[in-house]
Protein backbone atom coordinates (compact mmCIF):
# COMPACT_ATOMS: atom_id res chain seq x y z
CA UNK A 1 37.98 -108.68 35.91
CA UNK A 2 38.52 -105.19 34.62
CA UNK A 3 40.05 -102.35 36.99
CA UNK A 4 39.80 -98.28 35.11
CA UNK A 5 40.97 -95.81 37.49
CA UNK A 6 39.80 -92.25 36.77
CA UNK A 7 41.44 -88.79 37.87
CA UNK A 8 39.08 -86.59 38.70
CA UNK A 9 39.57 -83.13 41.31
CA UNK A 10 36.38 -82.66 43.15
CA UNK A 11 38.31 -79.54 44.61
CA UNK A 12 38.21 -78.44 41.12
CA UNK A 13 35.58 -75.93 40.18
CA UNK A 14 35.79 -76.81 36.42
CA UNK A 15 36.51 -80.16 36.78
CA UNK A 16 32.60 -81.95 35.61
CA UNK A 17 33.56 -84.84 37.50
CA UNK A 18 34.45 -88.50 37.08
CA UNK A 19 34.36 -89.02 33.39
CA UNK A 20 35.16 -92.28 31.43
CA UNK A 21 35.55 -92.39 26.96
CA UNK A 22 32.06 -94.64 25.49
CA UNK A 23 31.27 -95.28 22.28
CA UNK A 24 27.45 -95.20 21.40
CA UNK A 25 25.75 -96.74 18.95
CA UNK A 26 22.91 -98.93 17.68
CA UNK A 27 22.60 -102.46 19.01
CA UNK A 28 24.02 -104.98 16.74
CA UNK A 29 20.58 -106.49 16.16
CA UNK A 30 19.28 -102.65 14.75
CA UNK A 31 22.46 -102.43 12.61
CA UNK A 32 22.25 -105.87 11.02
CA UNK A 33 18.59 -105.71 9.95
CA UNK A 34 19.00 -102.30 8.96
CA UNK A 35 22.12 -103.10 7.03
CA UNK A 36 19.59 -105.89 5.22
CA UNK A 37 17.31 -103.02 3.88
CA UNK A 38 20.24 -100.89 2.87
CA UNK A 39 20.58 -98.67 5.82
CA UNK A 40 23.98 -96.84 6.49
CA UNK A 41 25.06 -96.06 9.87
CA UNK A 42 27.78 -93.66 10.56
CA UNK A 43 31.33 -94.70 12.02
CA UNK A 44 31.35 -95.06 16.03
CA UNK A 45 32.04 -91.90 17.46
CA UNK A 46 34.10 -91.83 21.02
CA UNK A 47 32.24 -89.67 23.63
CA UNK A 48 32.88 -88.54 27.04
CA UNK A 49 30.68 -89.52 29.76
CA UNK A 50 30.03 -88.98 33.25
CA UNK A 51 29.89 -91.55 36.27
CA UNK A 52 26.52 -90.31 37.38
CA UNK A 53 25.04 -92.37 40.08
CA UNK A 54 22.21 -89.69 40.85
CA UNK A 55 21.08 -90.69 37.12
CA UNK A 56 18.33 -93.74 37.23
CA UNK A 57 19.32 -94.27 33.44
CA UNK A 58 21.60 -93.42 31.09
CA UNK A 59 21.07 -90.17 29.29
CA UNK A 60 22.85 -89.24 25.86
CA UNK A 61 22.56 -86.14 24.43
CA UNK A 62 19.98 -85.45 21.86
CA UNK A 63 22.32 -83.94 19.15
CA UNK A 64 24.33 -86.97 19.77
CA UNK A 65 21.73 -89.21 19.40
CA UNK A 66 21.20 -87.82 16.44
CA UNK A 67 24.35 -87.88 14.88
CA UNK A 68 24.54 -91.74 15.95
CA UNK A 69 21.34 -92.46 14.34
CA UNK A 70 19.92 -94.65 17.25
CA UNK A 71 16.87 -96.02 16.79
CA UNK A 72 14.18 -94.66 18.56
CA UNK A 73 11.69 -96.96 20.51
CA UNK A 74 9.53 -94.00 21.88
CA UNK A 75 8.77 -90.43 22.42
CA UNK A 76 7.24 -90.14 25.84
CA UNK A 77 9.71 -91.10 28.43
CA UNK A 78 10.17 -88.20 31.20
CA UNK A 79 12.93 -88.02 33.43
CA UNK A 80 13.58 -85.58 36.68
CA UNK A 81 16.81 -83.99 36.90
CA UNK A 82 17.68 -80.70 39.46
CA UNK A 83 13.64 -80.55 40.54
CA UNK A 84 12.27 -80.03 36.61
CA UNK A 85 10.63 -83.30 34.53
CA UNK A 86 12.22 -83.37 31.28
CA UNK A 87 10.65 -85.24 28.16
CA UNK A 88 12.93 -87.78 26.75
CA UNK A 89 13.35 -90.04 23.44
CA UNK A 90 13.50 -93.89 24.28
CA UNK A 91 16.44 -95.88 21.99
CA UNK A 92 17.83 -99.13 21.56
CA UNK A 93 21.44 -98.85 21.89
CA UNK A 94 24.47 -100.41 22.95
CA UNK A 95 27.32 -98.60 24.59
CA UNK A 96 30.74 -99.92 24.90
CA UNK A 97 34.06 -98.57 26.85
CA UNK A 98 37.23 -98.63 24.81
CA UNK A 99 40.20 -99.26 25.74
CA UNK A 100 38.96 -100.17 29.49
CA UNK A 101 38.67 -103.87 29.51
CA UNK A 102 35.07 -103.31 30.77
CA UNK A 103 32.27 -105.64 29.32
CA UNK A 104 29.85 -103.14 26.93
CA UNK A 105 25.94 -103.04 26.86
CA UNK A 106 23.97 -104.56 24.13
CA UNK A 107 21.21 -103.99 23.55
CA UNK A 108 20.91 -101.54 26.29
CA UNK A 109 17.82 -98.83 26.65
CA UNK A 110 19.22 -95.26 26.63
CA UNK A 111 17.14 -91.84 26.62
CA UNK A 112 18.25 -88.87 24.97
CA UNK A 113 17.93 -85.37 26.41
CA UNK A 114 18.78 -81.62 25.45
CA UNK A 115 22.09 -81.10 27.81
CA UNK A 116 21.96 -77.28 28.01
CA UNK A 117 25.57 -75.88 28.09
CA UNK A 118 27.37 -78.87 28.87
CA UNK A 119 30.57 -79.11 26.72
CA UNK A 120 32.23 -81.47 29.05
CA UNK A 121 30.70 -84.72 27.98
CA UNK A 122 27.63 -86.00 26.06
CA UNK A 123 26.54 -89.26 27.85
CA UNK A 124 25.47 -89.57 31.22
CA UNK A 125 26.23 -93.55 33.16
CA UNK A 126 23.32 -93.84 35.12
CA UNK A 127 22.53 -96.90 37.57
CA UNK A 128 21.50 -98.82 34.85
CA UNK A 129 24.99 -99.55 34.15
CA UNK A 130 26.87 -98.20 37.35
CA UNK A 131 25.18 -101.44 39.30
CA UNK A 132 27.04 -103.52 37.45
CA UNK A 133 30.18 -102.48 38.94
CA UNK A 134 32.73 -101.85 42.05
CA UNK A 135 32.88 -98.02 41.89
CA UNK A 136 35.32 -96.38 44.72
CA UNK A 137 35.10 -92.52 45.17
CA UNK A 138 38.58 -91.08 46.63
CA UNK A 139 38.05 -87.58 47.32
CA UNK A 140 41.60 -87.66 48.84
CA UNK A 141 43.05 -89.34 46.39
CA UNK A 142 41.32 -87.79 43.36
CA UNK A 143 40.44 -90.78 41.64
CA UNK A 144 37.59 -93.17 40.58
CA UNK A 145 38.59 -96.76 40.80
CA UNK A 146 35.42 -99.14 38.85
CA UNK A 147 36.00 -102.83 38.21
CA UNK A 148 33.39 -105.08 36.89
């Protein structure tokens, strides 16, 4: 069983909240048949991303998306965040957490989604994942405790 404890200051204005390091990237069964018709992939690129369990799904951000070159399964996914329905690109991913000890995700469904001025981190963890662990809030305490 894996334990990650997270600081995070929810008496901190500027502090986005609990965040944890991912890694992103096509599932292995994408990246092997691609690989057969002479498809390159770019190197896995580590990403912050935030513990969101108001999020149904998990959410990466479109330029990121991009960048990681996930496949796309569909177009026409919508998603409701702060009152407003945003349209959203279905992938096939997987999505791993370095250095954690926690089990990854593959293959794993993921949207992708313009984040508008966020420069704090480029994934959202929505339940998805997040109901696959322990995850204990400490306000007092400032930390995040998750074990799988």
């Amino acid at each position: 069983m894996a334990r990650v404890d997270i600081s995070w200051d929810p008496f901190d204005p500027v502090d986005p909240g609990p965040c944890i390091d991912v890694i992103v990237t096509n599932s292995r069964d994408v990246i092997s048949a691609g690989r057969s018709l002479g498809l390159e992939y770019p190197e896995p690129l580590r990403m912050k991303a935030l513990l969101d369990t108001g999020a149904s799904v998990t959410v990466i951000s479109r330029v990121f998306a991009g960048y990681c070159k996930l496949f796309q399964t569909s177009e026409g996914s919508e998603i409701t965040a702060i009152g407003a329905t945003h349209r959203c690109a279905e992938h096939a991913g997987s999505i791993s957490f370095p250095d954690t000890g926690l089990k990854g995700f593959d293959p794993i469904r993921i949207v992708s989604a313009v984040f508008a001025k966020q420069r704090h981190y480029a994934c959202l963890i929505g339940r998805d994942i997040l109901r696959n662990w322990v995850l204990n809030f400490d306000g007092r305490s400032r930390r995040v405790t998750i074990t799988d």
